[in-house]
N, C-alpha and C. Protein backbone atom coordinates (compact mmCIF):
# COMPACT_ATOMS: atom_id res chain seq x y z
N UNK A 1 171.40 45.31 104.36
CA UNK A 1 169.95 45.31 104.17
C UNK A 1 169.28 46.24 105.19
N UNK A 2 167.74 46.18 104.91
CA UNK A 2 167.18 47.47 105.78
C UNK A 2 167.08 47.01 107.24
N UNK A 3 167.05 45.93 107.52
CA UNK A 3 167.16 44.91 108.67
C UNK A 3 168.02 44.85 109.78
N UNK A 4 169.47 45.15 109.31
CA UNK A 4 170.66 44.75 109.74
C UNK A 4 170.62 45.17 111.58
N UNK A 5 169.56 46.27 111.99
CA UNK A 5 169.75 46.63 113.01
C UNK A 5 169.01 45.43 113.78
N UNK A 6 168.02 44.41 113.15
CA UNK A 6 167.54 43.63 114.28
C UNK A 6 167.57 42.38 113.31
N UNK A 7 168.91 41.69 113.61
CA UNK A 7 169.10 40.30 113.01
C UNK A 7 169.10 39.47 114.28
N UNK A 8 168.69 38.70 113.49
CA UNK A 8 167.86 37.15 114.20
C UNK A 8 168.60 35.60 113.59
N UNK A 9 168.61 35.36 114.55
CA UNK A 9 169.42 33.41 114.32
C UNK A 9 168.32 32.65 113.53
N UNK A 10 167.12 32.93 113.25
CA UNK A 10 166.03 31.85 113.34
C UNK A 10 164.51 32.83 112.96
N UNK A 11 163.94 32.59 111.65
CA UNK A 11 162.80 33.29 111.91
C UNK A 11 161.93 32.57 111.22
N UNK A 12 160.43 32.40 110.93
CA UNK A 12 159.37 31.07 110.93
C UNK A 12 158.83 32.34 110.06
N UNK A 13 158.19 31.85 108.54
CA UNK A 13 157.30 32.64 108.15
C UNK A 13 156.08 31.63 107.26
N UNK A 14 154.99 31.59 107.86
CA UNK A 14 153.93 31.01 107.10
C UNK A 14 153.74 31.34 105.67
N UNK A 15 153.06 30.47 104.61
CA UNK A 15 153.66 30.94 103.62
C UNK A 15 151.70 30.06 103.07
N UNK A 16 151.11 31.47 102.10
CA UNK A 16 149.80 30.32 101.61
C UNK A 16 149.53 30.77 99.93
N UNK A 17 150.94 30.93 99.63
CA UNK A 17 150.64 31.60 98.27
C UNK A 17 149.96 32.55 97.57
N UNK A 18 149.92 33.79 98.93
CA UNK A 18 149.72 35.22 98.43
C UNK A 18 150.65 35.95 98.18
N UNK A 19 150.52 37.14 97.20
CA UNK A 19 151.76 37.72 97.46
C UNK A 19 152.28 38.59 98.87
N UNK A 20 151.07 38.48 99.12
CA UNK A 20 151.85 39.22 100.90
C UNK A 20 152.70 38.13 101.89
N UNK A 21 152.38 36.98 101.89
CA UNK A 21 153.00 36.03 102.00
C UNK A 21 154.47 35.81 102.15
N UNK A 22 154.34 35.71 100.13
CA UNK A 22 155.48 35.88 99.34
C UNK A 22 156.37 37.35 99.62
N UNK A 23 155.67 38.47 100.24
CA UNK A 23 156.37 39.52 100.85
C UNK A 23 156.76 39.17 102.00
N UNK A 24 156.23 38.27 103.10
CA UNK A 24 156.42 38.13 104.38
C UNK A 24 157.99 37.46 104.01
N UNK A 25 157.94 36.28 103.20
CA UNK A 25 159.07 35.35 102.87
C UNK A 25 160.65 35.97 102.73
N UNK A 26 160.04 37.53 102.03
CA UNK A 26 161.36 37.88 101.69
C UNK A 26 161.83 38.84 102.47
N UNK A 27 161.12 39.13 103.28
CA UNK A 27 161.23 39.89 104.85
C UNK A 27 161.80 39.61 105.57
N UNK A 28 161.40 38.05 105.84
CA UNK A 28 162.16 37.20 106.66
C UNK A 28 163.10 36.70 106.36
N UNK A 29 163.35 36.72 105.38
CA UNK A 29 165.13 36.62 104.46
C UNK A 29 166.09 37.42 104.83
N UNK A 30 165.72 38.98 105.01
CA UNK A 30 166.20 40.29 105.13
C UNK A 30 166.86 39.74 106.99
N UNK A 31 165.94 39.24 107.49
CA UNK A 31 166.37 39.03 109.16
C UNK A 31 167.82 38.20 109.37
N UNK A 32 167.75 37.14 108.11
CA UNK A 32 168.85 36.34 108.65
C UNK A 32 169.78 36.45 107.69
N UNK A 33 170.86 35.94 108.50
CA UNK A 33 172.29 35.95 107.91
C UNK A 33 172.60 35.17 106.88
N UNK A 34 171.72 33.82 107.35
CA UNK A 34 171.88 32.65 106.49
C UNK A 34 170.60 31.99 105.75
N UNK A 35 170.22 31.68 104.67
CA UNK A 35 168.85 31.45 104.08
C UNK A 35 167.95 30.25 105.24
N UNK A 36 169.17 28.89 105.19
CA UNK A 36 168.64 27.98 106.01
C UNK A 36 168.29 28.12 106.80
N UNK A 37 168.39 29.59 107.73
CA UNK A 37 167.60 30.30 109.28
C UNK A 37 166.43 30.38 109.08
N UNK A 38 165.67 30.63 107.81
CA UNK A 38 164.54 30.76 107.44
C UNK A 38 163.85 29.79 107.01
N UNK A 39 162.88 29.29 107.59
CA UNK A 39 161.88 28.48 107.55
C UNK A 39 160.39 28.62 107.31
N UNK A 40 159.98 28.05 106.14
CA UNK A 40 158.82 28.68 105.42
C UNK A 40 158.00 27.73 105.39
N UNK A 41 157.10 27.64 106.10
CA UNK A 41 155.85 26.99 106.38
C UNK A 41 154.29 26.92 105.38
N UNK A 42 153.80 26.09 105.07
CA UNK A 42 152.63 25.94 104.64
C UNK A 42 151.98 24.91 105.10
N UNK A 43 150.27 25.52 105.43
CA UNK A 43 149.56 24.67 106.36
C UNK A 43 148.52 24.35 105.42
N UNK A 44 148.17 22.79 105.17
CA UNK A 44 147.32 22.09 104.77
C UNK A 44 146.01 21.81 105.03
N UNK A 45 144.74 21.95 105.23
CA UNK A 45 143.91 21.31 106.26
C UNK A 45 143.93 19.71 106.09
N UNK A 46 143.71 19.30 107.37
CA UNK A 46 143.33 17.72 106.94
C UNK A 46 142.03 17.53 106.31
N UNK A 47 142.75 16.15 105.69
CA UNK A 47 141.43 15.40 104.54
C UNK A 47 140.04 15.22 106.20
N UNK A 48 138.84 15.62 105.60
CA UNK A 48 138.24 14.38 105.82
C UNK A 48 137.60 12.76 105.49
N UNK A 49 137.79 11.89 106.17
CA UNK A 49 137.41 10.84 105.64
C UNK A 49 136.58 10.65 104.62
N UNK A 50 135.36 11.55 104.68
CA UNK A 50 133.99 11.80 103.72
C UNK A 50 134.61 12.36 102.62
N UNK A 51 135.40 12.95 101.98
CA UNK A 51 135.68 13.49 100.93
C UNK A 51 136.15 12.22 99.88
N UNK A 52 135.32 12.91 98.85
CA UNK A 52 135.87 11.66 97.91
C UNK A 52 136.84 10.94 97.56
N UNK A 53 137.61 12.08 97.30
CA UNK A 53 139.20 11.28 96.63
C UNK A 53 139.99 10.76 98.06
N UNK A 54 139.24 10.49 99.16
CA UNK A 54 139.79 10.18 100.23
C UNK A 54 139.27 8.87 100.30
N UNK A 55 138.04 8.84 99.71
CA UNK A 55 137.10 7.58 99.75
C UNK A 55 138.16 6.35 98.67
N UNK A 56 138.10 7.04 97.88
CA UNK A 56 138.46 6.62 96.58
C UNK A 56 140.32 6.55 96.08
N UNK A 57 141.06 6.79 97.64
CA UNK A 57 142.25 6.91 97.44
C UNK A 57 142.80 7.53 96.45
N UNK A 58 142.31 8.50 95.82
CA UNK A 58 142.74 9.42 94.61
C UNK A 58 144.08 10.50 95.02
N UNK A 59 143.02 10.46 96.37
CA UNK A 59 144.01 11.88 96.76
C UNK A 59 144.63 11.29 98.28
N UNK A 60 145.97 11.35 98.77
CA UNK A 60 146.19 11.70 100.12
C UNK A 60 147.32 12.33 100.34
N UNK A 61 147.30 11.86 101.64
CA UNK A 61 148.68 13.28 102.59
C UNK A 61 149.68 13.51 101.88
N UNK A 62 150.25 12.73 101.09
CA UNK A 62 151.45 12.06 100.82
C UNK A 62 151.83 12.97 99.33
N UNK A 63 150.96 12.52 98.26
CA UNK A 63 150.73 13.38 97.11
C UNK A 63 150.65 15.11 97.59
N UNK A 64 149.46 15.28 98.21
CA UNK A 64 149.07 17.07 98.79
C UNK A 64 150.71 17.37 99.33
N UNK A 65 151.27 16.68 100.33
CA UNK A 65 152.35 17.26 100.48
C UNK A 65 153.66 17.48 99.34
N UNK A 66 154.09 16.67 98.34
CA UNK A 66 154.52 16.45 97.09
C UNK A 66 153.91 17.81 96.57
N UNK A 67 152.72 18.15 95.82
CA UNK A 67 152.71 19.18 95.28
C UNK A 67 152.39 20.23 95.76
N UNK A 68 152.30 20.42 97.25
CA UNK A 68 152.45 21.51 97.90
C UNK A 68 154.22 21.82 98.32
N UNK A 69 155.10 21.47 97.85
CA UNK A 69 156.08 21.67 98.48
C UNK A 69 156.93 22.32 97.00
N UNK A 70 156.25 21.12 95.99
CA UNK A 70 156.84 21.64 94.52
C UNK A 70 156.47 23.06 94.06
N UNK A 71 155.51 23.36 94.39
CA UNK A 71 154.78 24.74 93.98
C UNK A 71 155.34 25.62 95.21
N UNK A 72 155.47 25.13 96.13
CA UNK A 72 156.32 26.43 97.09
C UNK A 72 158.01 26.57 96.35
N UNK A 73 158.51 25.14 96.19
CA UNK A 73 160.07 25.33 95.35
C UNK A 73 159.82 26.72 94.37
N UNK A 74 158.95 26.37 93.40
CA UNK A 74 158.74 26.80 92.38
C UNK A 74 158.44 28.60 92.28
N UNK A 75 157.38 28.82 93.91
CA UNK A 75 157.06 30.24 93.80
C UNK A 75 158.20 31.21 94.60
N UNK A 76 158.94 30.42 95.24
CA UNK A 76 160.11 30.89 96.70
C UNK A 76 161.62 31.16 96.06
N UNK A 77 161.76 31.19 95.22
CA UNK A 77 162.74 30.92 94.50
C UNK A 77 164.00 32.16 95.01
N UNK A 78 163.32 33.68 95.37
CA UNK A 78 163.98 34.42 95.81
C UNK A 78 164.14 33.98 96.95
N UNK A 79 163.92 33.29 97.66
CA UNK A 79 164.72 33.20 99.27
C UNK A 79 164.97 31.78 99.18
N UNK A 80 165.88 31.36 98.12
CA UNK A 80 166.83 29.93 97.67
C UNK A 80 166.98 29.59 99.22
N UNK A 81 167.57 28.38 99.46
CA UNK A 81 168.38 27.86 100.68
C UNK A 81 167.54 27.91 102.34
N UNK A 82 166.35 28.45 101.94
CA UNK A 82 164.97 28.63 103.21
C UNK A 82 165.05 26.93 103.05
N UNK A 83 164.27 26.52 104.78
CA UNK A 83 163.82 25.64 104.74
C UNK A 83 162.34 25.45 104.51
N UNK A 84 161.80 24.84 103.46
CA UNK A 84 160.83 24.65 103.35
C UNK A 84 159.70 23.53 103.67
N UNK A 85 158.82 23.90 104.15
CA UNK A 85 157.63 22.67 105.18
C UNK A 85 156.36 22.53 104.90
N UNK A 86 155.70 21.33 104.79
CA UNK A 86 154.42 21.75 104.74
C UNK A 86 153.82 20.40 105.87
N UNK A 87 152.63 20.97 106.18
CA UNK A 87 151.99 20.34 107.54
C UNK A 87 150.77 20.65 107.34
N UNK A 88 150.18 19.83 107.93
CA UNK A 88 148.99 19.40 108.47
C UNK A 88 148.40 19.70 109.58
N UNK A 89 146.86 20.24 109.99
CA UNK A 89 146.23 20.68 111.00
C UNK A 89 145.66 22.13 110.85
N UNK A 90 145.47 22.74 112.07
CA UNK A 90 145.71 23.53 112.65
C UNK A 90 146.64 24.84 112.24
N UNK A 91 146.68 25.83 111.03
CA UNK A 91 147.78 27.24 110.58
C UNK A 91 148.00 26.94 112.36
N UNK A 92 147.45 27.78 112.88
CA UNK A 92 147.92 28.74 114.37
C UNK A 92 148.84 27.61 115.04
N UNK A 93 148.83 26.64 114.95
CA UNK A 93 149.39 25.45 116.10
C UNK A 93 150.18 25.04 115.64
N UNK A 94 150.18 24.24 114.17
CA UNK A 94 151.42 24.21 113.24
C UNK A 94 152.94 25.12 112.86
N UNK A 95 152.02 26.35 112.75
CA UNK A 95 153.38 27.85 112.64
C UNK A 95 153.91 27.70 113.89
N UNK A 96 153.18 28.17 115.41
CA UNK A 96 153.77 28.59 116.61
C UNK A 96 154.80 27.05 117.08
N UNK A 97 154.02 25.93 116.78
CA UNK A 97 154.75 24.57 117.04
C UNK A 97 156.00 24.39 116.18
N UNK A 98 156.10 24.56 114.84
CA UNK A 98 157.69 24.58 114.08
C UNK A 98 158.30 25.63 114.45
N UNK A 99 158.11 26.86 115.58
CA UNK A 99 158.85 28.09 115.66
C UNK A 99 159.81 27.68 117.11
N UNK A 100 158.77 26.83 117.61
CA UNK A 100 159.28 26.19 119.45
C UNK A 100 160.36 25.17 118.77
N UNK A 101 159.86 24.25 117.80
CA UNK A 101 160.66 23.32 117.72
C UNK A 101 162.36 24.09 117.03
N UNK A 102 162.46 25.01 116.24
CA UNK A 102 163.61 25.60 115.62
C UNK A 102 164.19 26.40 116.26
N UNK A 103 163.45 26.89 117.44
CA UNK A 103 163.95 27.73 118.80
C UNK A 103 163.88 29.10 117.61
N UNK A 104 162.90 29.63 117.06
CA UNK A 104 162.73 30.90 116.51
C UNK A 104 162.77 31.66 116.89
N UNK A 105 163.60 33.35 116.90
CA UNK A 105 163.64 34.19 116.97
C UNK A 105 162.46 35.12 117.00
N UNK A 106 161.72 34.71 115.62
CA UNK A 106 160.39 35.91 115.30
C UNK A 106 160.03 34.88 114.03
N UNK A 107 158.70 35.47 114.35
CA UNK A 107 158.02 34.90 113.20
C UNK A 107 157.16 36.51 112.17
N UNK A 108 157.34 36.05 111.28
CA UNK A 108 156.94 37.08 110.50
C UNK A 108 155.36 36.55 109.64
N UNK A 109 154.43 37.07 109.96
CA UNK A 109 153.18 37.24 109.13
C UNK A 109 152.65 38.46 108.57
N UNK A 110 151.66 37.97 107.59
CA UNK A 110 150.92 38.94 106.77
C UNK A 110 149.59 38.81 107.63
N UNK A 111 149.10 40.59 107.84
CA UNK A 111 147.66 40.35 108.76
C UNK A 111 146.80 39.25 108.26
N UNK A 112 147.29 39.61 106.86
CA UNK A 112 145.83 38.91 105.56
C UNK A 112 146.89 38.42 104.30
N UNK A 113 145.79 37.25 103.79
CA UNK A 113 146.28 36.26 102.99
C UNK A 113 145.53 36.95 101.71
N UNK A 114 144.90 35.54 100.96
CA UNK A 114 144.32 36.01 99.76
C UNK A 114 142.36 36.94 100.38
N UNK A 115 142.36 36.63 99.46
CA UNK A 115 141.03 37.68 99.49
C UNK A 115 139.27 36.54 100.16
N UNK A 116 138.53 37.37 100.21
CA UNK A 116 137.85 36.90 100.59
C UNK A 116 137.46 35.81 102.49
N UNK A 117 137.16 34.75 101.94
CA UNK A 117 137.04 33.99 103.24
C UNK A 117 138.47 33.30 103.71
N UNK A 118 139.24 33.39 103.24
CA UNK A 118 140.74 33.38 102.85
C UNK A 118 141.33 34.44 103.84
N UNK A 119 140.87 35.71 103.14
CA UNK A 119 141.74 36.60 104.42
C UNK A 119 140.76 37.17 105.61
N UNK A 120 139.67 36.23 105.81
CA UNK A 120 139.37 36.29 107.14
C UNK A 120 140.18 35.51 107.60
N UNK A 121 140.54 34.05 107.35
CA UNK A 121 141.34 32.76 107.70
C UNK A 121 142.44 33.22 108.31
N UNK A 122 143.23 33.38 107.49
CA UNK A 122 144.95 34.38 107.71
C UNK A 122 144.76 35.33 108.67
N UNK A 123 143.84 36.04 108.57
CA UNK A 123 143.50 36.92 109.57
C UNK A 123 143.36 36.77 111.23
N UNK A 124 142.53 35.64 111.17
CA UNK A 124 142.41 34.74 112.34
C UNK A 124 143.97 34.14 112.75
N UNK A 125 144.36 33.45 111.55
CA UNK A 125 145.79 32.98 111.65
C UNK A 125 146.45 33.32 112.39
N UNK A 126 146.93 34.75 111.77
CA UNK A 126 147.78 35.66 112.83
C UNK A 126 147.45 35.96 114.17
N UNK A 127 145.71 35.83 114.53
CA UNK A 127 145.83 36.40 115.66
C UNK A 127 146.67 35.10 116.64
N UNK A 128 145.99 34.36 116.04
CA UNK A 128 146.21 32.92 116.97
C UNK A 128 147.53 33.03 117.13
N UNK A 129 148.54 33.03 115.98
CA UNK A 129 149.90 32.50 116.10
C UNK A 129 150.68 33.90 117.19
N UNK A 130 149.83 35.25 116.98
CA UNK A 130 150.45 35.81 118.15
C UNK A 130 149.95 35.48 119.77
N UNK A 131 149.37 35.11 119.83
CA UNK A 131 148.48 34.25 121.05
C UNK A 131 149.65 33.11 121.74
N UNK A 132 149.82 32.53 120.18
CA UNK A 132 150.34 31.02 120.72
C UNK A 132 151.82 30.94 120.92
N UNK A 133 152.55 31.86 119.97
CA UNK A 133 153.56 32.02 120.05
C UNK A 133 155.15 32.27 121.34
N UNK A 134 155.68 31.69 121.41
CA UNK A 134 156.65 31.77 122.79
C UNK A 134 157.81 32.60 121.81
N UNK A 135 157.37 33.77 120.72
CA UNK A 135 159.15 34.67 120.33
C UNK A 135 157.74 35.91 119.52
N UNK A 136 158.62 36.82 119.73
CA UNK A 136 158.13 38.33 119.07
C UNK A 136 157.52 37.74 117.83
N UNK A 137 156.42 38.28 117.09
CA UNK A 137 155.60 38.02 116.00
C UNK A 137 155.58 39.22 115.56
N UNK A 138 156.02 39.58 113.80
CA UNK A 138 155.87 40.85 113.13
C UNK A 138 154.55 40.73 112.11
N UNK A 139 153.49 41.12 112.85
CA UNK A 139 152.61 41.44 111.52
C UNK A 139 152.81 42.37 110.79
N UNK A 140 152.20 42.31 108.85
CA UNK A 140 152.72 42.73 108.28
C UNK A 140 151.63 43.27 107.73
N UNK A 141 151.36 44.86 107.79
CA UNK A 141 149.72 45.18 107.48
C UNK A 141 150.10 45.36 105.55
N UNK A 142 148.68 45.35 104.96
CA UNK A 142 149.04 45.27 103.52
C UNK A 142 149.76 46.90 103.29
């Protein structure tokens, strides 16, 4: 692969269902040897209490994580055997925190996510997670 000169034990790639994302994912595939090195993250915000289907037990953590994980199975399919995550909080604290906990190599992001107030978000994302981060961070300009 185009990679081979800088392989990595371990690499963290946030994942919010863009295709740059979905490019970051398979980037970070390219790094490791083994799929399971790769760990693909998606960050949730938390409910607030005030929201309806929170009121109304329609919706919680439990379900959001269920079909946030099925729809990552479903869109990730080229980088089979990744570990796949989804969490709660905080993108910037969540990514840099599962990268400490897996002892990551690099984490790979996209500057920008989807469009709009979206890829200001991601945007921010990245800066944070290079901020927060304790291993090399590859942003990935479009």
């Amino acid at each position: 692969t185009v990679m081979n000169w800088l392989p990595r034990k371990c690499v963290v790639v946030p994942y919010d269902f863009s295709e740059q994302s979905l490019a970051a994912a398979r980037l970070g595939r390219e790094f490791v040897e083994d799929a399971s090195n790769l760990h693909v993250i998606h960050v949730l915000p938390e409910l607030t209490v005030t929201e309806p289907g929170v009121i109304w037990s329609t919706i919680d953590d439990a379900s959001r994580m269920t079909h946030a994980k099925e729809a990552m199975e479903e869109r990730l399919q080229d980088v089979s055997g990744a570990q796949l995550k989804v969490a709660f909080g905080d993108p910037g604290h969540m990514i840099t925190d599962l990268a400490s906990e897996v002892t990551a190599d690099l984490i790979v992001i996209p500057s920008h996510g989807r469009t709009g107030v979206q890829r200001l978000l991601l945007g921010s994302v990245a800066e944070r997670v290079v901020r927060l981060a304790h291993c090399p961070v590859l942003v990935l300009r479009d």
